[in-house]
Protein backbone atom coordinates (compact mmCIF):
# COMPACT_ATOMS: atom_id res chain seq x y z
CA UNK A 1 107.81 -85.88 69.93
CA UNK A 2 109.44 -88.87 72.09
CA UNK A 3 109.38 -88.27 75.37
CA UNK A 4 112.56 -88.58 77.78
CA UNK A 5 112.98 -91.79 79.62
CA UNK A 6 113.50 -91.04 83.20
CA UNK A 7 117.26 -91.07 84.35
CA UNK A 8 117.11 -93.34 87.54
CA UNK A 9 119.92 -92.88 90.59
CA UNK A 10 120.40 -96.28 92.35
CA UNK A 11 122.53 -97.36 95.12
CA UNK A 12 121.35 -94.81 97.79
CA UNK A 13 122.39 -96.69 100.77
CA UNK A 14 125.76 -97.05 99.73
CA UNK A 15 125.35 -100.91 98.78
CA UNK A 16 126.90 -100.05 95.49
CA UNK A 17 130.00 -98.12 93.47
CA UNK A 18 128.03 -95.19 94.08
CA UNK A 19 128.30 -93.25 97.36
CA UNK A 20 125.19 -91.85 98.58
CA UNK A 21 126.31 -88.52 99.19
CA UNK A 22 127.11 -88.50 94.77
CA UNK A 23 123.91 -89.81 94.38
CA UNK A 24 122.25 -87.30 95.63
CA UNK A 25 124.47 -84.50 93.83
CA UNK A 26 123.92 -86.28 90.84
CA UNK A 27 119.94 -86.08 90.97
CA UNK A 28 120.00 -82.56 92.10
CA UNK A 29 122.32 -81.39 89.63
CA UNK A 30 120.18 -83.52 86.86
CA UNK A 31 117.05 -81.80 87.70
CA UNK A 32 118.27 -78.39 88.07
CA UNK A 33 119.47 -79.61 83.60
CA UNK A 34 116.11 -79.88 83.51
CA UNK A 35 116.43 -84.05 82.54
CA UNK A 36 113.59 -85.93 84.69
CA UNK A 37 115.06 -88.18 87.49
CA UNK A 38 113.59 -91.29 88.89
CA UNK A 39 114.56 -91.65 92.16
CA UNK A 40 114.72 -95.24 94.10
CA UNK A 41 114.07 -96.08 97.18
CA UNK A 42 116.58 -96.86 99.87
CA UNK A 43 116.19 -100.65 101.01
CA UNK A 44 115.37 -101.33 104.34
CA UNK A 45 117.95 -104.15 106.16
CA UNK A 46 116.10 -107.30 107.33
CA UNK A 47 117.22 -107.25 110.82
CA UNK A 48 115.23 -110.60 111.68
CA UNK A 49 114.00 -113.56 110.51
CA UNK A 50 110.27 -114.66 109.92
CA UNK A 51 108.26 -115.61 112.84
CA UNK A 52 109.06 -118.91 114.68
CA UNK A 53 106.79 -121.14 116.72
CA UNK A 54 108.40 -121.78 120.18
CA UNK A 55 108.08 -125.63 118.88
CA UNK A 56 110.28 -124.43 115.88
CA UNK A 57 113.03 -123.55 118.07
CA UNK A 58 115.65 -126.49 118.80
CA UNK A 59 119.10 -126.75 120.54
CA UNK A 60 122.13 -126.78 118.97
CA UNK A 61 123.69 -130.11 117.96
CA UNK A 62 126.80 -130.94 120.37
CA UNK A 63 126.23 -127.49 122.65
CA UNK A 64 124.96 -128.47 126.03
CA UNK A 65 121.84 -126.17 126.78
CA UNK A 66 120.10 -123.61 126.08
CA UNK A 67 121.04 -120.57 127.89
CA UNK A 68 123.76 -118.68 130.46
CA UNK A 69 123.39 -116.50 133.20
CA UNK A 70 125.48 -114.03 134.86
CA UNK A 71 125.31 -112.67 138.31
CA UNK A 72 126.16 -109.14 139.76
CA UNK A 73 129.61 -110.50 139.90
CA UNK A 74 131.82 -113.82 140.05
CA UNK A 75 133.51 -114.21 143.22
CA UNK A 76 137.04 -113.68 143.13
CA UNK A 77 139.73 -114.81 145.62
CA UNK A 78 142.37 -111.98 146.52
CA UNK A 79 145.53 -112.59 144.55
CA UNK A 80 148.43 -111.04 145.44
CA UNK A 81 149.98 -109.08 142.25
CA UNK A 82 153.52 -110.54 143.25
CA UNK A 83 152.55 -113.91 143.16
CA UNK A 84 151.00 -113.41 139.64
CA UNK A 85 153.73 -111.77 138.07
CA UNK A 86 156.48 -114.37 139.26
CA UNK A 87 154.06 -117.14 138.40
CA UNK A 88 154.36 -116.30 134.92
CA UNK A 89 157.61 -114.86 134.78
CA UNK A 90 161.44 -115.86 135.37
CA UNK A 91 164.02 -113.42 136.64
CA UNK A 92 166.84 -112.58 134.39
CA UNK A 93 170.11 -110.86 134.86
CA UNK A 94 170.84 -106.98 133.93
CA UNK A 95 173.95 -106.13 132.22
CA UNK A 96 175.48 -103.00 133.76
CA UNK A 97 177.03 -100.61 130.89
CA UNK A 98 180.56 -101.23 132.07
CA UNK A 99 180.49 -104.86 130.88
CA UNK A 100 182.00 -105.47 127.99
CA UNK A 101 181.23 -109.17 127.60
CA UNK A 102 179.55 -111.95 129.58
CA UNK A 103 180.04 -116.00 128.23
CA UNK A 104 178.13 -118.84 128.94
CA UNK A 105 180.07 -121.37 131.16
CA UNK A 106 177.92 -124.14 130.82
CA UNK A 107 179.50 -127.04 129.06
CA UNK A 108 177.49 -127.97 126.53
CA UNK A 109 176.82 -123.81 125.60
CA UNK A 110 180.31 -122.89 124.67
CA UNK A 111 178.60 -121.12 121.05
CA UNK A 112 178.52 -117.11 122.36
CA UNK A 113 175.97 -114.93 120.03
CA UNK A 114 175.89 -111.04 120.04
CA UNK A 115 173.46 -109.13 120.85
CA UNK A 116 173.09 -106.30 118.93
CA UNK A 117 172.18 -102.71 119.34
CA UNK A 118 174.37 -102.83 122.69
CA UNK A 119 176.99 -100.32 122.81
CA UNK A 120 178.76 -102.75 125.57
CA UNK A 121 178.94 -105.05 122.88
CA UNK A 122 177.94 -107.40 124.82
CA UNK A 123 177.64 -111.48 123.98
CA UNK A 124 175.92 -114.20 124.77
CA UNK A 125 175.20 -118.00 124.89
CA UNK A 126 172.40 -118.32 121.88
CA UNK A 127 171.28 -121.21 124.08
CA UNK A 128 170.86 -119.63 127.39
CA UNK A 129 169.16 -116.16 126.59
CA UNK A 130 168.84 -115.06 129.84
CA UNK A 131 170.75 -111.51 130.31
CA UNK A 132 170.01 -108.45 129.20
CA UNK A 133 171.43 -105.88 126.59
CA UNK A 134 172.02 -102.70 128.48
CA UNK A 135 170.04 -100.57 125.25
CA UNK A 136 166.82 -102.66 126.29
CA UNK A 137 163.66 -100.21 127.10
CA UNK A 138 160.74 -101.43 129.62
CA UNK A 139 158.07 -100.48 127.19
CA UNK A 140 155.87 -100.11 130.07
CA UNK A 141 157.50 -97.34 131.96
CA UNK A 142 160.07 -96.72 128.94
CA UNK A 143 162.99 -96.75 131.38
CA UNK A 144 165.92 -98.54 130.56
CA UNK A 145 165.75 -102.41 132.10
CA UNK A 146 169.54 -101.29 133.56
CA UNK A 147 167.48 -98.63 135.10
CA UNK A 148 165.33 -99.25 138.04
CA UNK A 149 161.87 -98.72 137.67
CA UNK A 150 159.75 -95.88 136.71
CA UNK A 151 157.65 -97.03 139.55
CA UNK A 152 160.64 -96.64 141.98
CA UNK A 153 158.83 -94.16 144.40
CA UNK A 154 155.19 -94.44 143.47
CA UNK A 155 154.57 -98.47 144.07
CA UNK A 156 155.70 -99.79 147.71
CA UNK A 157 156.34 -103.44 147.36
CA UNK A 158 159.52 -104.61 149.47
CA UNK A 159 159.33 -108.00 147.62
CA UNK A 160 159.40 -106.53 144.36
CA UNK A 161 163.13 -104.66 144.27
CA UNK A 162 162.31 -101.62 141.08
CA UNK A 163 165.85 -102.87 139.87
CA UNK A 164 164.34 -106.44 139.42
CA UNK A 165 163.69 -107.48 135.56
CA UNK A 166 161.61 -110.47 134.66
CA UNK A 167 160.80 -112.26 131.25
CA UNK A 168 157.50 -113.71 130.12
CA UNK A 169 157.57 -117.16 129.95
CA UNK A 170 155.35 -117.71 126.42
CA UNK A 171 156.63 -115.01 124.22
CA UNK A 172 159.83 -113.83 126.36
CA UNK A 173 158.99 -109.83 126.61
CA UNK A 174 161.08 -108.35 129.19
CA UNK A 175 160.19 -105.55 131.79
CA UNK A 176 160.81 -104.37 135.23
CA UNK A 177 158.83 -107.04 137.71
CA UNK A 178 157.65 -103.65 139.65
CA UNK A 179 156.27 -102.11 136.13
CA UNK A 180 154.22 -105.92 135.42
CA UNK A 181 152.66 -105.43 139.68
CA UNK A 182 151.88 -101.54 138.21
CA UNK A 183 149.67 -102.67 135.30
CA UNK A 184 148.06 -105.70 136.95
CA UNK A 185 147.24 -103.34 139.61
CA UNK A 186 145.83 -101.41 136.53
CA UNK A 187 142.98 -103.78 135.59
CA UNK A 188 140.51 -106.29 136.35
CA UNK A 189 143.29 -108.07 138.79
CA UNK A 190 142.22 -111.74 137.58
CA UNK A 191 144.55 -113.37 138.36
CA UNK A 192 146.05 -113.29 134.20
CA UNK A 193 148.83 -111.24 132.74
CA UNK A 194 148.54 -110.06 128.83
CA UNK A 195 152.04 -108.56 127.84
CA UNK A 196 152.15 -105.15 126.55
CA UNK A 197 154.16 -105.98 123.50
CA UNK A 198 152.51 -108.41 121.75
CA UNK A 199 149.07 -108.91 123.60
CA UNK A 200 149.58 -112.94 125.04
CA UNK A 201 147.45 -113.85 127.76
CA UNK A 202 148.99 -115.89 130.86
CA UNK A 203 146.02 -117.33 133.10
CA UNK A 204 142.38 -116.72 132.25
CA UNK A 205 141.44 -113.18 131.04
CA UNK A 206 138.02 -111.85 132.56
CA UNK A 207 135.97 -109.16 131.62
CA UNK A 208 133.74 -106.66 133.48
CA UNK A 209 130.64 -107.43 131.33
CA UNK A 210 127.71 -106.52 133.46
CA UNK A 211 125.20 -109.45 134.45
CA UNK A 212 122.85 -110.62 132.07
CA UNK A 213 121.67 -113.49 130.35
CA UNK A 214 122.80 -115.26 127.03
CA UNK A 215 120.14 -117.60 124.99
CA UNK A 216 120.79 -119.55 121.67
CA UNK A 217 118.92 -122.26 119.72
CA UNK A 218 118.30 -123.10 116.32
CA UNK A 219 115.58 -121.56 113.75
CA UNK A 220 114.39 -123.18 110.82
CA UNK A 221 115.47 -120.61 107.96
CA UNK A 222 118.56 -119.91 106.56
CA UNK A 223 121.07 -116.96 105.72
CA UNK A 224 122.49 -115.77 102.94
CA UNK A 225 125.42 -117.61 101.83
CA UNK A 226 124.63 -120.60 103.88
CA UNK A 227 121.75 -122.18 102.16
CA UNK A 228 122.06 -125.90 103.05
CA UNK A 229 122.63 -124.67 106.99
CA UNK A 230 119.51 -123.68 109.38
CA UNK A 231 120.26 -120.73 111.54
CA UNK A 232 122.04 -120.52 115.25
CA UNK A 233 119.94 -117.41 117.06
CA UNK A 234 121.89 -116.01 120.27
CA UNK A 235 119.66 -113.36 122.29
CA UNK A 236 121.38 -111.16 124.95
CA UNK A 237 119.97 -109.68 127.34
CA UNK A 238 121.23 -107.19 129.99
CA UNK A 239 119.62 -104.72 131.75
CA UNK A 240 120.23 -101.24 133.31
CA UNK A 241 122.11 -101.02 136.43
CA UNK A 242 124.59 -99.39 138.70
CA UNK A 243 128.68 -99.47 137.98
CA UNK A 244 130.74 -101.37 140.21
CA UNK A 245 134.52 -100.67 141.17
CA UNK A 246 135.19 -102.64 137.72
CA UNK A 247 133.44 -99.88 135.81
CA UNK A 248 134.87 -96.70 134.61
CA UNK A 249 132.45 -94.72 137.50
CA UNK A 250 131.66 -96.35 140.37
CA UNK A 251 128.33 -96.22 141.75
CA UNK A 252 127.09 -93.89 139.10
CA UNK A 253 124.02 -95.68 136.90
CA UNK A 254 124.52 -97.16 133.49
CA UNK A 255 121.95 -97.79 130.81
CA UNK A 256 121.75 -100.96 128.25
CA UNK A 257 120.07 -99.93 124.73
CA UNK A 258 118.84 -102.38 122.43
CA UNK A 259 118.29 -104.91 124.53
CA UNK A 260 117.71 -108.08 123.98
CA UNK A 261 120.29 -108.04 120.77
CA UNK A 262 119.44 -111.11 118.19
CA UNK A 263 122.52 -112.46 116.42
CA UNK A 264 123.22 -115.16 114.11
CA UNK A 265 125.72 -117.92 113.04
CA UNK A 266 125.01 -120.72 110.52
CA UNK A 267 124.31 -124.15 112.57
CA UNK A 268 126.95 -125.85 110.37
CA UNK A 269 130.42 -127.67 112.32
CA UNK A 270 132.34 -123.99 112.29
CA UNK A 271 129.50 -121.95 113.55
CA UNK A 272 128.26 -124.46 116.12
CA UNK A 273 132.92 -124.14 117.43
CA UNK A 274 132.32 -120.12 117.08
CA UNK A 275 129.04 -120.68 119.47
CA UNK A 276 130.52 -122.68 121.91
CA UNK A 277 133.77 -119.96 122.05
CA UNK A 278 131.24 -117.52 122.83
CA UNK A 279 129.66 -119.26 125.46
CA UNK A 280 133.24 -120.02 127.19
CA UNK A 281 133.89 -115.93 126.47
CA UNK A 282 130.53 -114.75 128.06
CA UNK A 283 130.87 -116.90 131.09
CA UNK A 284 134.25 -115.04 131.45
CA UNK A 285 132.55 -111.87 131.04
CA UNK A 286 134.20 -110.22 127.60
CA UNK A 287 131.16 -110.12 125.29
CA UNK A 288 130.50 -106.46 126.29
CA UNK A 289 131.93 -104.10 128.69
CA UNK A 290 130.68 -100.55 130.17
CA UNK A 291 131.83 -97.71 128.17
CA UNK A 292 130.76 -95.04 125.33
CA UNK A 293 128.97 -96.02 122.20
CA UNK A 294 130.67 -95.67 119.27
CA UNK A 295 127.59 -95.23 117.25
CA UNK A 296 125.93 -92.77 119.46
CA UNK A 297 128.28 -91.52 121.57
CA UNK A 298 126.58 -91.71 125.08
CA UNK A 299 129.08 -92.83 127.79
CA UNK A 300 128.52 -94.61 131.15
CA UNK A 301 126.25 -97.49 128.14
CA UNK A 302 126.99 -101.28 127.48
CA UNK A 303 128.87 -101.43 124.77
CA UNK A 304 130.12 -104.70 122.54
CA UNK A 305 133.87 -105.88 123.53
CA UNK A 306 135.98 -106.04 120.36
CA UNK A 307 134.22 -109.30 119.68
CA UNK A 308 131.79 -108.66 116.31
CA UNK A 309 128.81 -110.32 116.34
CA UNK A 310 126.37 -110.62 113.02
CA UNK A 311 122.77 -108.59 114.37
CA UNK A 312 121.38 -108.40 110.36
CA UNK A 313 120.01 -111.61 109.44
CA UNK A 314 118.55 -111.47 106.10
CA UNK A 315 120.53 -108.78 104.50
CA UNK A 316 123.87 -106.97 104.62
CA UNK A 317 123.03 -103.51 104.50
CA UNK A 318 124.40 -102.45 107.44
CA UNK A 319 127.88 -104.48 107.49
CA UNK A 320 126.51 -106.79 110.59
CA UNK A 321 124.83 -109.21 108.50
CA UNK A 322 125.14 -111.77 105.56
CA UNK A 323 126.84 -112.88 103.07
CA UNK A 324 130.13 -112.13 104.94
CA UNK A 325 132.17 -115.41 103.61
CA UNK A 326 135.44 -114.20 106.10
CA UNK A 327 133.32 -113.56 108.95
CA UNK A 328 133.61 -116.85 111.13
CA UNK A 329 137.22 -116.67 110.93
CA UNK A 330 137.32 -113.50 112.05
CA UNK A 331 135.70 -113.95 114.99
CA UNK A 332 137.89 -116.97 115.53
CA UNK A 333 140.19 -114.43 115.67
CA UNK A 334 139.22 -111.91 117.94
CA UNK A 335 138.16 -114.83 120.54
CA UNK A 336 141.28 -115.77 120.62
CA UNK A 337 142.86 -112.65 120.82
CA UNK A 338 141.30 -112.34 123.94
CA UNK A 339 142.39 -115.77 125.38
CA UNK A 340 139.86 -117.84 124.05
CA UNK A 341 140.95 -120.37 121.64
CA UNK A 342 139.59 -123.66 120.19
CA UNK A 343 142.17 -125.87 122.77
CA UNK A 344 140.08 -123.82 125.78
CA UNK A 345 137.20 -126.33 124.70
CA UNK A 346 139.49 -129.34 125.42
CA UNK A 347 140.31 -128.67 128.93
């Protein structure tokens, strides 16, 4: 009598169509049928590549060299929140309820456009944009901007009036001037501004990345999906320490697991601009931050900062390694989403 082949169940890490959890069903359910299951075994992710000779390891073309450090904290001169929010912002006019329209008398602005969702029904010069519709909301203390501020009462600034309404000058996002001192107040005080609404940065944004140091050179092997490209190999390092009035608790310790972290980009023209971004973004401090791990879920722990890094280099197992043919642009992304941006390396 032929014998039965053996059934096999594949794709037990999930790399496949079939989850891991129904793979497992499926060869439990199998063998209590009595039909003979052959069972595979999980691959392992190649987190790193094969062993280089400190010879092997060269700089990368057109980065100038090898390594950054970070110490316990950049100096930073006192900035006074006033001065930051009217250096990026320009005072507009309110328009009280009981007006029921305001015109443009300039001479060359005689073209009046409504603005709608007012129940003034108010109008104005589509040219000169600078008042504002009475049904306008501070989406910061979500106060009318007719209103004064919701900070009326808790901030003291005599410069800063709570009635007072500025406008951003990039993206032109409106809120009380005392609500913009509120939330600067509210973080790393920088000396930058990053609107509420739509996430611009004004000024250079800095992080509270703990100190550490940042390596990178080139290895001779490649990754998957780049095979005419050697390999860019970053190393971070930071070790344990104690919080600092940046952190979320002062003067309490925080650890730094996994350290040093290996990650790769291909040494080709758009990896070598997503390398030097990095640098610029680690001397500013926003590679990682102090906070809880989203994979283990200890607190008071470095953690990365919204900027994805590749950590698998000769697989994709995980979803941190290669190929991943969308990945540098995404990064692109989220570096410049934090402020910085391919015409930072110009300046």
């Amino acid at each position: 009598m032929a014998m039965v082949p053996a059934l096999p169940v594949k794709n037990l890490t999930g790399s496949g169509p079939v989850h891991p959890a129904l793979a497992g069903m499926t060869g439990i359910l199998m063998c209590a049928a009595g039909l003979p299951v052959c069972l595979t075994r999980a691959p392992k992710p190649i987190l790193h590549p094969p062993p280089v000779n400190k010879s092997d390891l060269k700089p990368v073309p057109g980065v100038n060299g090898i390594r950054r450090k970070t110490k316990k904290k950049h100096l930073r001169k006192g900035k006074n929140p006033e001065d930051v929010v009217r250096r990026y912002t320009e005072k507009v006019k309110v328009v009280p309820d009981e007006v029921s329209a305001v015109h443009c008398r300039g001479p060359f602005h005689s073209i009046a456009a409504p603005l709608l969702g007012g129940s003034a029904g108010v109008t104005l010069c589509a040219k000169c944009p600078r008042l504002v519709p009475p049904s306008q909301d501070c989406t910061i203390c979500m106060e009318r901007l007719v209103m004064s501020s919701g900070y009326e009462g808790v901030l003291n600034h005599k410069a800063m009036k709570p009635e007072l309404v500025g406008k951003l000058g990039k993206c032109g996002h409106m809120f009380h001037l005392l609500c913009l001192v509120a939330m600067y107040n509210n973080g790393n005080k920088d000396g930058s501004l990053q609107c509420p609404t739509c996430k611009t940065i004004y000024g250079e944004k800095t992080g509270s990345q703990p100190p550490g140091k940042m390596e990178y050179h080139v290895i001779p092997h490649c990754l998957p999906g780049y095979p005419d490209s050697k390999t860019i190999r970053i190393v971070y390092d930071i070790p344990a320490g104690i919080q600092t009035t940046e952190h979320p608790n002062p003067g309490k310790k925080f650890s730094a697991r996994g350290f040093p972290r290996h990650c790769y980009l291909p040494d080709n023209e758009k990896g070598r601009k997503v390398l030097r971004l990095l640098i610029m973004a680690w001397d500013r401090r926003l590679i990682f931050t102090i906070g809880t791990s989203s994979t283990t879920g200890e607190s008071d722990t470095v953690v990365w900062n919204e900027i994805h890094h590749k950590t698998e280099f000769g697989s994709n197992l995980t979803g941190h390694g290669y190929p991943d043919p969308n990945y540098l642009d995404n990064v692109l992304t989220e570096l410049s989403s934090q402020g910085v941006a391919e015409e930072n390396l110009k300046e």
